[in-house]
Protein backbone atom coordinates (compact mmCIF):
# COMPACT_ATOMS: atom_id res chain seq x y z
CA UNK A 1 10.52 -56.54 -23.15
CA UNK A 2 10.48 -53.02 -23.49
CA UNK A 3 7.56 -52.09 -21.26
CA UNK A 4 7.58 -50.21 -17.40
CA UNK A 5 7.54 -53.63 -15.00
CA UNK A 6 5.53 -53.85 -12.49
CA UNK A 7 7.46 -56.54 -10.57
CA UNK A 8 8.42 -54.55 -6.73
CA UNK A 9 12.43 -53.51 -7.14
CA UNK A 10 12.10 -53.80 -10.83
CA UNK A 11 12.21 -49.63 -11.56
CA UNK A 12 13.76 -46.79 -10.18
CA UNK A 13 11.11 -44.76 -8.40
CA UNK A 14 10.70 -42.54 -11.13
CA UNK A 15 9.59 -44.99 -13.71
CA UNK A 16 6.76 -46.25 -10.93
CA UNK A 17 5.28 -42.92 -11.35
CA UNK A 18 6.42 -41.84 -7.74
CA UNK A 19 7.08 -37.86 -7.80
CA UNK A 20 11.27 -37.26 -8.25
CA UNK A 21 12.76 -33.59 -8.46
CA UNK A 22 15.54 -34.83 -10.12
CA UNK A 23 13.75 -36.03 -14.14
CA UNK A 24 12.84 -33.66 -16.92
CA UNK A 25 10.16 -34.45 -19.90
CA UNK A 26 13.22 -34.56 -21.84
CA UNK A 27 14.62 -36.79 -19.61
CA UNK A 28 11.57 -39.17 -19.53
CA UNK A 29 10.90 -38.87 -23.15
CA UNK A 30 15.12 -40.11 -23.88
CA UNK A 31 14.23 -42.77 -21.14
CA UNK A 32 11.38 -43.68 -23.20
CA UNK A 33 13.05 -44.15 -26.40
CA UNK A 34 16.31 -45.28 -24.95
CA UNK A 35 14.63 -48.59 -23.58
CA UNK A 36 13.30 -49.48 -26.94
CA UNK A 37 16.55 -48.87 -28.98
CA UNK A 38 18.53 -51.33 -26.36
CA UNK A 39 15.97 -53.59 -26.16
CA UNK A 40 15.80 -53.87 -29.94
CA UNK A 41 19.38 -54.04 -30.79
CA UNK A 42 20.78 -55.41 -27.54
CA UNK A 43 18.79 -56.94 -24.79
CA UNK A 44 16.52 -59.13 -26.25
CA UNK A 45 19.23 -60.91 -27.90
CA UNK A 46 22.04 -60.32 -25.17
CA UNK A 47 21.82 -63.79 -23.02
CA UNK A 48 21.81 -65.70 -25.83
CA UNK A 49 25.21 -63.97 -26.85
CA UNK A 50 26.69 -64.00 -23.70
CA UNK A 51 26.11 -67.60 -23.52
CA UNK A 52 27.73 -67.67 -27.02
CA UNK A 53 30.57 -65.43 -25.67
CA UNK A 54 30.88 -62.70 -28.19
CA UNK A 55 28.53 -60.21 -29.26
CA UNK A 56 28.44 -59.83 -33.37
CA UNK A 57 30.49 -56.89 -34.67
CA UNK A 58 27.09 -55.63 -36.49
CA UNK A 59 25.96 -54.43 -33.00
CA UNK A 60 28.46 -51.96 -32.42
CA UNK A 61 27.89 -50.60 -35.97
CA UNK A 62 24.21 -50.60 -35.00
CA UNK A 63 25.23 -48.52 -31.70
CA UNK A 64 27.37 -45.66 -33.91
CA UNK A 65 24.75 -45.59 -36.46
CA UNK A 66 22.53 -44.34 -34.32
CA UNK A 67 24.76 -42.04 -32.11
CA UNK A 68 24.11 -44.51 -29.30
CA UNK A 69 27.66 -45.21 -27.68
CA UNK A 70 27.83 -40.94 -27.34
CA UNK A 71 26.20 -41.20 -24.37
CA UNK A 72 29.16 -43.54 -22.76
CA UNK A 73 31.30 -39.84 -22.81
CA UNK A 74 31.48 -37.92 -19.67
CA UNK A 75 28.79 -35.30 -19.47
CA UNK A 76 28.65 -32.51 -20.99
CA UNK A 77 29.42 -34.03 -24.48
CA UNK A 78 31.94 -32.53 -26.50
CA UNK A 79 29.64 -30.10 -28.63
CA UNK A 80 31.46 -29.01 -31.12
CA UNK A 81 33.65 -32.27 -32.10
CA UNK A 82 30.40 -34.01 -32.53
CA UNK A 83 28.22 -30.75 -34.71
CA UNK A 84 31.75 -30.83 -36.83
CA UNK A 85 31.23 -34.52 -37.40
CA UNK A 86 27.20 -33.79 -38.09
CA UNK A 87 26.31 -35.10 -34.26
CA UNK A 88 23.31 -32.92 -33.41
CA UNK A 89 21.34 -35.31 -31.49
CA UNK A 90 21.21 -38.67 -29.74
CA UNK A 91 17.77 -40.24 -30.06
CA UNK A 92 16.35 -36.59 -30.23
CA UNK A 93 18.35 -35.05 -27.36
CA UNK A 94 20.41 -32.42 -28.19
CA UNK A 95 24.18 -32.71 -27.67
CA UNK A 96 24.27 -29.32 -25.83
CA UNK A 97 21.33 -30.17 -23.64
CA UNK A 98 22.94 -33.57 -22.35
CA UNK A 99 23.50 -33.90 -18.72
CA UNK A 100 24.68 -36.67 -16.01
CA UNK A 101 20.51 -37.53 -16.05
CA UNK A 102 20.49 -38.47 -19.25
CA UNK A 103 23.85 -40.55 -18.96
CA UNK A 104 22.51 -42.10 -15.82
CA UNK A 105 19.69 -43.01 -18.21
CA UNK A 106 21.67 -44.61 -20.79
CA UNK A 107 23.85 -46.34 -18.26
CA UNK A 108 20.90 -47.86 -16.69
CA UNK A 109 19.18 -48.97 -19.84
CA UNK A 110 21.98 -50.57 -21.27
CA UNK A 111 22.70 -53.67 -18.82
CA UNK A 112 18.72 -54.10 -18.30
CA UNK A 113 19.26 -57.53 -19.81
CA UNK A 114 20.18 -58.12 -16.34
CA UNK A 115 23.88 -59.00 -17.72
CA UNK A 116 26.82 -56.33 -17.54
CA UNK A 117 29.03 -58.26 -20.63
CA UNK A 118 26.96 -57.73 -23.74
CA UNK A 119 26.97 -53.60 -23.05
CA UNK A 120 30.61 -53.89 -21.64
CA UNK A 121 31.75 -55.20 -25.24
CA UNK A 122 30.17 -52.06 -26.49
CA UNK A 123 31.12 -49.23 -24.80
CA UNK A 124 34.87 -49.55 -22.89
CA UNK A 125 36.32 -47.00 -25.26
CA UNK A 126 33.51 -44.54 -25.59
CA UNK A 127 33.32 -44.64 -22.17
CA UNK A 128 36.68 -44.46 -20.55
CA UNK A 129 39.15 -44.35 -23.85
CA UNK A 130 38.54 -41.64 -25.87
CA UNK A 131 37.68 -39.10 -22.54
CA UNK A 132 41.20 -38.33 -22.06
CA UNK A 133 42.24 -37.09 -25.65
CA UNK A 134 38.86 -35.31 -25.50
CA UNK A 135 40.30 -33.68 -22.49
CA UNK A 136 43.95 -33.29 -22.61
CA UNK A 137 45.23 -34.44 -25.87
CA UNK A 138 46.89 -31.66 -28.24
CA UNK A 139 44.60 -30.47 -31.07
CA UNK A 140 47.28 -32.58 -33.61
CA UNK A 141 46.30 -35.73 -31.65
CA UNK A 142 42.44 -34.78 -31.46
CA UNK A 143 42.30 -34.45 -34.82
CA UNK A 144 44.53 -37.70 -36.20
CA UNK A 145 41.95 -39.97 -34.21
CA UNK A 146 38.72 -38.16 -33.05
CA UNK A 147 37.30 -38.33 -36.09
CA UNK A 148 37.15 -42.50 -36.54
CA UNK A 149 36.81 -42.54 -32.33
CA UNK A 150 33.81 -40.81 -32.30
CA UNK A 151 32.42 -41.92 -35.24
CA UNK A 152 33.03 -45.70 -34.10
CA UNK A 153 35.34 -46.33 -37.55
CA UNK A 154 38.09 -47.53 -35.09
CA UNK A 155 37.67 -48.68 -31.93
CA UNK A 156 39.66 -47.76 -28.66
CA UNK A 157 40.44 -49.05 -24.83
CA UNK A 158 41.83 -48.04 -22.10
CA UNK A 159 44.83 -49.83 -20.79
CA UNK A 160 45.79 -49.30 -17.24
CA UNK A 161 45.88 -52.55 -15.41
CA UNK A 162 49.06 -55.05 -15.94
CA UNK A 163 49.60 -58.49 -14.44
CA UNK A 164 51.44 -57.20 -11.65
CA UNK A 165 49.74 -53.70 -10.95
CA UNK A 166 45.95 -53.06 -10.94
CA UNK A 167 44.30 -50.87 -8.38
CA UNK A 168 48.27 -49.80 -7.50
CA UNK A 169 47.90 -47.49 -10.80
CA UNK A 170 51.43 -45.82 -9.40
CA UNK A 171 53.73 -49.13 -10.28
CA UNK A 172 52.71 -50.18 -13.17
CA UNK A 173 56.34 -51.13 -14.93
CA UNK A 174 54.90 -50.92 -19.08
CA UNK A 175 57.44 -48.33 -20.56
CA UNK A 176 57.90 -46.09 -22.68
CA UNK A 177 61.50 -44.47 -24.07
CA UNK A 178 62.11 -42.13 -26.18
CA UNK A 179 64.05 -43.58 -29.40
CA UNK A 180 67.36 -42.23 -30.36
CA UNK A 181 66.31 -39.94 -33.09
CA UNK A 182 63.70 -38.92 -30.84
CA UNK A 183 60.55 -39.05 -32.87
CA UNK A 184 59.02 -42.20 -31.14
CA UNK A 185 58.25 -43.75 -27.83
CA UNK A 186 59.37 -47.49 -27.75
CA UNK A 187 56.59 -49.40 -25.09
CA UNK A 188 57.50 -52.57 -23.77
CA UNK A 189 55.41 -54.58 -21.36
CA UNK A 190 51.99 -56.26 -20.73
CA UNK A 191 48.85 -54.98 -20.37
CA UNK A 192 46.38 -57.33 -18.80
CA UNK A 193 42.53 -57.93 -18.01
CA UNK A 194 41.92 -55.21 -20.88
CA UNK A 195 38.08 -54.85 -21.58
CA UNK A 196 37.58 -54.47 -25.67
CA UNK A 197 41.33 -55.01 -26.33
CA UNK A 198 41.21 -57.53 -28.50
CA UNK A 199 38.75 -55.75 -30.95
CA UNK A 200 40.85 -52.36 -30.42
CA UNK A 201 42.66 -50.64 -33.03
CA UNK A 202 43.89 -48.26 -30.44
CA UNK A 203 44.34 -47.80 -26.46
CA UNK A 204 44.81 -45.10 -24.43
CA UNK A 205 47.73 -46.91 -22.14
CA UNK A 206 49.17 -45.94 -19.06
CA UNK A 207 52.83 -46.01 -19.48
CA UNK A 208 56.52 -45.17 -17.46
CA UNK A 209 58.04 -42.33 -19.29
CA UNK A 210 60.11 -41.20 -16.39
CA UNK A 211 61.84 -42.95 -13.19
CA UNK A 212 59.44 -44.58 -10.23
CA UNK A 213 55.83 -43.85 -8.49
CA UNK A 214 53.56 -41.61 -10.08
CA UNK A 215 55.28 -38.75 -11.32
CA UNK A 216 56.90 -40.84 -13.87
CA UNK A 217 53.94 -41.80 -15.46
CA UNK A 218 51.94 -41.01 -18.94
CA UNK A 219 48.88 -41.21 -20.90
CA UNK A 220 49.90 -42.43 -24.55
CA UNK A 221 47.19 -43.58 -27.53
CA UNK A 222 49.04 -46.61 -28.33
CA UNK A 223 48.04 -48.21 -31.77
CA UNK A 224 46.76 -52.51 -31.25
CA UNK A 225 45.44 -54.29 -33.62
CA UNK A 226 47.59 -55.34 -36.47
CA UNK A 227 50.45 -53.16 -35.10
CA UNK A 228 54.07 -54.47 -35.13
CA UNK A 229 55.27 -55.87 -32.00
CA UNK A 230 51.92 -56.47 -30.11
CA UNK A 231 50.30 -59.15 -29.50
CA UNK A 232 46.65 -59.95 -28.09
CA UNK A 233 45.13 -62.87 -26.23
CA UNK A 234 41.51 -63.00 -25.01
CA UNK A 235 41.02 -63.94 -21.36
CA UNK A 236 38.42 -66.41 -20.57
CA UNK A 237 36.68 -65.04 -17.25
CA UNK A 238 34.13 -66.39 -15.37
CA UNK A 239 32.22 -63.33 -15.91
CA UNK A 240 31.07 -60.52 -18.60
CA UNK A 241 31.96 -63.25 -21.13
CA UNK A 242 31.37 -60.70 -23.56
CA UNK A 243 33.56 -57.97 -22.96
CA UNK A 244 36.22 -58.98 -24.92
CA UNK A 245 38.69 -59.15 -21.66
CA UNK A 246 42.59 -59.17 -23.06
CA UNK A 247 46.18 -60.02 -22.57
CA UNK A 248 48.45 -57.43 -24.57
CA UNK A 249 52.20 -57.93 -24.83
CA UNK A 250 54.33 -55.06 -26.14
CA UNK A 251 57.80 -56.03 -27.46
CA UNK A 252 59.30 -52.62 -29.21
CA UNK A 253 56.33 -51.17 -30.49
CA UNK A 254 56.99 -47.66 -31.91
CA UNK A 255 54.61 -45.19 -31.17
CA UNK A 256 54.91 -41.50 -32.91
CA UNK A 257 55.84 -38.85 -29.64
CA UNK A 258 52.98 -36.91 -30.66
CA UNK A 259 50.80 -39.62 -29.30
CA UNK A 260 51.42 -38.34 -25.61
CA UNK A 261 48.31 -37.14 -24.60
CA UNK A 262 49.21 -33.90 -21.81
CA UNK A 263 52.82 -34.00 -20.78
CA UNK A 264 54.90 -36.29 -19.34
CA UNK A 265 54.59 -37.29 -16.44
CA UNK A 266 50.54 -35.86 -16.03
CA UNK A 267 49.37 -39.41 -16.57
CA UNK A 268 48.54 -40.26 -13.16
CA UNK A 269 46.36 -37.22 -12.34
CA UNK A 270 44.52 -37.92 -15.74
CA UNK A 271 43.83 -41.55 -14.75
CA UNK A 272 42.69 -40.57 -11.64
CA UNK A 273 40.47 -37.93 -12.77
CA UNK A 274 39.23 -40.44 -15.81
CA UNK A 275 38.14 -43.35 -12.82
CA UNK A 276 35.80 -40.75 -11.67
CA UNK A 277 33.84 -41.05 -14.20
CA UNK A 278 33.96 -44.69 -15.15
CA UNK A 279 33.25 -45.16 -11.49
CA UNK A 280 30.02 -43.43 -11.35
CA UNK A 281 28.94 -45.78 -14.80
CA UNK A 282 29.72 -48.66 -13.27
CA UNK A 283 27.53 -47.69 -10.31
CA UNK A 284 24.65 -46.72 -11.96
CA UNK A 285 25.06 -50.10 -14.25
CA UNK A 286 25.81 -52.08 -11.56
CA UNK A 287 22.62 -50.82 -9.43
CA UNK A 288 20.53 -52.10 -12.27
CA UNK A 289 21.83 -55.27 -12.31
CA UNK A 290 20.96 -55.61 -8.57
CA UNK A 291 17.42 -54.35 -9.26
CA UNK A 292 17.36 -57.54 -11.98
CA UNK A 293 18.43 -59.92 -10.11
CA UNK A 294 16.35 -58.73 -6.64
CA UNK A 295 13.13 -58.49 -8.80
CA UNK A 296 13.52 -61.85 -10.97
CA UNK A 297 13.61 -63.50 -7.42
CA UNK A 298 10.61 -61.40 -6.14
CA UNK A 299 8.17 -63.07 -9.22
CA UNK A 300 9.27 -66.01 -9.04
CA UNK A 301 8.55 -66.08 -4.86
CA UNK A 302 5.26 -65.24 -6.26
CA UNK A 303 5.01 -68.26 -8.18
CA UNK A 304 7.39 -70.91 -6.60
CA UNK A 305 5.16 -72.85 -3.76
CA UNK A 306 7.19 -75.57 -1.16
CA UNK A 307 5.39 -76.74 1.92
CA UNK A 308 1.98 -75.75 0.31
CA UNK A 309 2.49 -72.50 0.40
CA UNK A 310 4.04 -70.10 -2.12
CA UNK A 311 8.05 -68.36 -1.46
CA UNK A 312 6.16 -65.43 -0.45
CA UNK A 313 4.08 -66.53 1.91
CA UNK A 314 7.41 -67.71 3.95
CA UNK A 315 8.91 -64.79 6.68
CA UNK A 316 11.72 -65.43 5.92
CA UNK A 317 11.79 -65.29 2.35
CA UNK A 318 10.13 -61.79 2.55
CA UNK A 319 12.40 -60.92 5.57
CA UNK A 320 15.27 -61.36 2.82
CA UNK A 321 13.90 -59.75 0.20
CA UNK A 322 13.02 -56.94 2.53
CA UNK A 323 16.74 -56.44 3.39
CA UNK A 324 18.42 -56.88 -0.10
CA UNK A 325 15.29 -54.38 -1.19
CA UNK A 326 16.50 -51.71 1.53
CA UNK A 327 20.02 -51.74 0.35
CA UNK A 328 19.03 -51.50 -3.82
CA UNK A 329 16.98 -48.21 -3.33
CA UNK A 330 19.50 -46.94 -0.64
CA UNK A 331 22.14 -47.70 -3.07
CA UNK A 332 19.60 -45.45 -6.18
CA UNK A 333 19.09 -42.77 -3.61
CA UNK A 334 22.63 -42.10 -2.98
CA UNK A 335 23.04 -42.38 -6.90
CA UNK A 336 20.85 -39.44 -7.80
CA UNK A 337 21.99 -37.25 -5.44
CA UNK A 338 25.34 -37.58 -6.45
CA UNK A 339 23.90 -37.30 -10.11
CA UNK A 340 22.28 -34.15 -9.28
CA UNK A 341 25.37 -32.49 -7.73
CA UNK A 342 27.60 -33.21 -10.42
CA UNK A 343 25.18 -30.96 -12.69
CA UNK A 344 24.89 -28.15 -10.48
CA UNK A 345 28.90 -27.91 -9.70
CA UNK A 346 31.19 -26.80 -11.60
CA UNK A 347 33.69 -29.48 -13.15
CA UNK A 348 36.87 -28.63 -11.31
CA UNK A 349 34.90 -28.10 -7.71
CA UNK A 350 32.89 -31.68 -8.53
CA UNK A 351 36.55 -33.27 -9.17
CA UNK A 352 37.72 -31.88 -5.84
CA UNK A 353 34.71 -32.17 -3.49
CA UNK A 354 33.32 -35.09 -5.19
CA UNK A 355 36.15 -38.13 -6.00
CA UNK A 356 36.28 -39.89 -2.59
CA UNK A 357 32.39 -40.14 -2.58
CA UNK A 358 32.05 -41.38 -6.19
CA UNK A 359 34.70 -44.19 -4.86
CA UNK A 360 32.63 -44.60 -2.24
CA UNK A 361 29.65 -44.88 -4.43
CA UNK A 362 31.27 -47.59 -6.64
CA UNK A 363 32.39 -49.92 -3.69
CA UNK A 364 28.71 -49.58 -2.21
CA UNK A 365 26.61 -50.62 -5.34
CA UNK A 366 29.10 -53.73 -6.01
CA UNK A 367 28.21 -54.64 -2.15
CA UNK A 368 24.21 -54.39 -3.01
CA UNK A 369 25.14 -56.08 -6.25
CA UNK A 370 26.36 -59.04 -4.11
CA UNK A 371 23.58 -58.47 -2.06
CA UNK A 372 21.22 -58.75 -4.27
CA UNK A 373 22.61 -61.86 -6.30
CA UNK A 374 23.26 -64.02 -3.48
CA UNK A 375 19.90 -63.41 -2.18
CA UNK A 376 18.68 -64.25 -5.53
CA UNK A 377 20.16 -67.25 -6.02
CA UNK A 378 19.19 -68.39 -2.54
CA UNK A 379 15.67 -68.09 -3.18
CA UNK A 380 15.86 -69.86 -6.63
CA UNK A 381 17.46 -72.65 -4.67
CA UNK A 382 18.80 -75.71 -7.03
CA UNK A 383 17.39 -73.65 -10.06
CA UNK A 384 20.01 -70.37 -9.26
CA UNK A 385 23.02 -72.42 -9.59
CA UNK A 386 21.92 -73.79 -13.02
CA UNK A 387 23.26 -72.61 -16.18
CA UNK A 388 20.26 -73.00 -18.00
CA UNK A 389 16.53 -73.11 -17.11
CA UNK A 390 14.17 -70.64 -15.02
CA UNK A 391 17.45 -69.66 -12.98
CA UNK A 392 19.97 -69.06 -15.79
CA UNK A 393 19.76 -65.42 -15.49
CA UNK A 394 20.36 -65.13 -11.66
CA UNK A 395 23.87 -67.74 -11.94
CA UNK A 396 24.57 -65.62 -14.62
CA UNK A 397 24.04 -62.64 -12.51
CA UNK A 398 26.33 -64.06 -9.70
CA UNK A 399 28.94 -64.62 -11.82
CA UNK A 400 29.28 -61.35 -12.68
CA UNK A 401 29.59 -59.94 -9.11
CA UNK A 402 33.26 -60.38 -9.13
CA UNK A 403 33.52 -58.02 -12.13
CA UNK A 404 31.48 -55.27 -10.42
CA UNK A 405 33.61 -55.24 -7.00
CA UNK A 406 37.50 -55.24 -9.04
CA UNK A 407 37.24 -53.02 -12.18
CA UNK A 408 37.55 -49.36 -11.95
CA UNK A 409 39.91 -49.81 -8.65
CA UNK A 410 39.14 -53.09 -6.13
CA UNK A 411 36.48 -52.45 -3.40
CA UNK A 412 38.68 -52.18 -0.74
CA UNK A 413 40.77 -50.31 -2.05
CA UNK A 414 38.11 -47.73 -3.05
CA UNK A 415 37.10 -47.60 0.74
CA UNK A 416 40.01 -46.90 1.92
CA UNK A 417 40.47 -44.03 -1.16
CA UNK A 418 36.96 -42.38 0.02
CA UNK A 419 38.00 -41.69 3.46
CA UNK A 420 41.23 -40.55 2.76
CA UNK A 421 39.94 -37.95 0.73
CA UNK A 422 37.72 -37.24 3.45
CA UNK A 423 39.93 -36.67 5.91
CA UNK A 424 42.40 -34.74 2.68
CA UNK A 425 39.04 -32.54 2.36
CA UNK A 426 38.55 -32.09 5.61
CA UNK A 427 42.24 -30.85 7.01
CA UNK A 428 41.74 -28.76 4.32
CA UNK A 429 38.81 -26.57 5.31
CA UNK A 430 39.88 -26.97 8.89
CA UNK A 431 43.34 -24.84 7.80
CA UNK A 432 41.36 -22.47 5.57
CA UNK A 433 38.29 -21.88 8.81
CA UNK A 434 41.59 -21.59 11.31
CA UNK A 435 42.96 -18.74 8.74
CA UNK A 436 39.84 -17.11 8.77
CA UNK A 437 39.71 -16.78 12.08
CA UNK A 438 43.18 -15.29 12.72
């Protein structure tokens, strides 16, 4: 449904007409039209494909049709790619207006369904893919794939993680040499747990152009799908069922030098700089599923009577609602703030003050996520570990906790990145207030 719910937990603040500083009519009026475009051509159909396990290809054309997988980009959009392709607007928004709101917006509209797969199959490339060339690719590269990226006539992914190196983006052992005549890269190795691989006619891939640990690494679009020498296998995980989750194997695959996007050896800084931003969408999205799975269990402890009394009337039903509750709007709070800043910094101070705390911000929501489901499923007792039935959508919710607290760099390891860059931060300023004091 594409109404406002009621249900407590269901809506941010701001959609329960409580006061915010932080939304814009034009904000409110995107929000408005943004929940009936997903509901219409996602959500209303999305359990049904999940359980299926692939969402139809006509969905994604839907999406680009209608300029809707735009708003996956980082914020702000690139302007003047997009009016050169005839982008002007995305559901009435104008591309130069577009901030981290109306992404936050989009990114909390799309996984409504309660169900982070049938969005994930949608928007891996838009969203973490094509950002790089945007950013650092050569104007040559930009304009031999921008074109069909952004546009949606090919597809892309992003290829970091391999079966021996995930979060530890510094050893991953895919490489790439230069051939002989010194117009090609040859990549060999495996890419693995790749969202929207298998449907990818390219990948921006991680890859060893140079000797061990970070420095030798590079960003390179890699060509997929039908390519010589690779080969794709979808996963089956237990999971996002929808996300089109792949195995790629690389055996000689030639790939034109002027496919390095940056320099060699830049790619680790530009993967780094890329997670911030696929951190902060997987917060937002992951903060909605919480708020699906909290307020499903809320109406049904409305409805659901053992010992002659209804869920709610139980203490201790309502004590654990109460606490999940207290960590979903925490977990928003924290969200808009960090929202707001990143539109009132400027990009280079945001990437420096801000990466640590949008690591931070990742690991937390995953933790409410968890909090959320398992209290969830709890509550709907017998029902919540049912695939089908009145508790389908909580299981289903569970499931995809695991999913939340790995991608975009593991949970602990994300804690442990947030405080080292506080403390990085920190010694920093101390040195610069101990100078200024000399």
């Amino acid at each position: 449904m594409a109404e406002i719910s009621t249900v407590p937990f269901a809506e941010p603040p701001y959609l329960r007409g409580l006061p915010s500083p932080y939304y814009t009519e034009g904000h409110r009026l995107f929000q408005k039209a943004c929940r009936v475009f997903m509901y219409e051509h996602l959500l209303k159909n999305a359990m049904e494909w999940e359980k299926e396990g692939t969402v139809p290809e006509y969905v994604f054309k839907n999406f680009c049709k209608h300029n809707m997988l735009l708003p996956n980009l980082p914020a702000p959009l690139p302007v003047a790619w997009l009016k050169r392709l005839g982008i002007h607007d995305i559901l009435g928004v104008k591309v130069e207006e577009w901030d981290y709101f109306y992404s936050a917006i989009y990114a909390d509209e799309l996984p409504r369904s309660g169900l982070m797969g049938p969005g994930g199959s949608l928007n891996a490339g838009f969203g973490f893919g094509i950002p790089p060339i945007i950013k650092h690719g050569s104007p040559e590269l930009q304009e031999k794939y921008l074109p069909d990226l952004l546009t949606g006539r090919a597809r892309c992914c992003i290829a970091i993680t391999e079966p021996d190196a995930g979060s530890d983006v510094a050893n991953i052992s895919t490489t790439a040499t230069k051939s002989e005549c010194g117009k090609y890269y040859i990549v060999n190795g495996h890419k693995k747990w790749i969202t929207n691989g298998i449907w990818s006619e390219l990948s921006t891939m991680a890859v060893r152009t140079g000797g061990p640990g970070a420095p030798g690494l590079s960003l390179l679009v890699v060509p997929l799908k039908g390519y010589p020498g690779v080969t794709m296998q979808r996963l089956k995980v237990s999971g996002q069922i929808t996300g089109g989750t792949t195995f790629i194997e690389l055996d000689d695959v030639k790939v034109p030098v002027g496919n390095l996007i940056g320099r060699e050896g830049e790619g680790m800084k530009m993967v780094m700089n890329n997670f911030n931003h696929e951190r902060l969408t997987i917060s937002v999205g992951v903060t909605r599923q919480a708020r699906v799975a909290l307020s499903t269990a809320f109406a049904y402890c409305l409805k659901r009577e053992a010992f002659d009394k209804t869920l709610m009337d139980q203490p201790v039903v309502r004590h654990r609602l109460a606490k999940a509750g207290a960590e979903l709007e925490t977990m928003w709070a924290f969200l808009e703030q960090l929202l707001y800043q990143l539109c009132n910094m400027p990009k280079e101070e945001s990437d420096h003050q801000l990466g640590g705390i949008t690591a931070l911000a990742k690991a937390k929501s995953a933790m409410v996520l968890n909090e959320c489901a398992q209290c969830a499923v709890l509550l709907f007792g017998g029902a919540g570990v049912t695939k089908q039935g009145q508790g389908e959508l909580v299981e289903a919710i569970l499931r995809d906790v695991p999913g939340a607290r790995i991608p975009g760099g593991s949970e602990d390891v994300l804690l442990d990145l947030s405080v080292r860059q506080l403390v990085k931060l920190y010694n920093l300023q101390d040195k610069q207030l101990g100078k200024s004091r000399i």
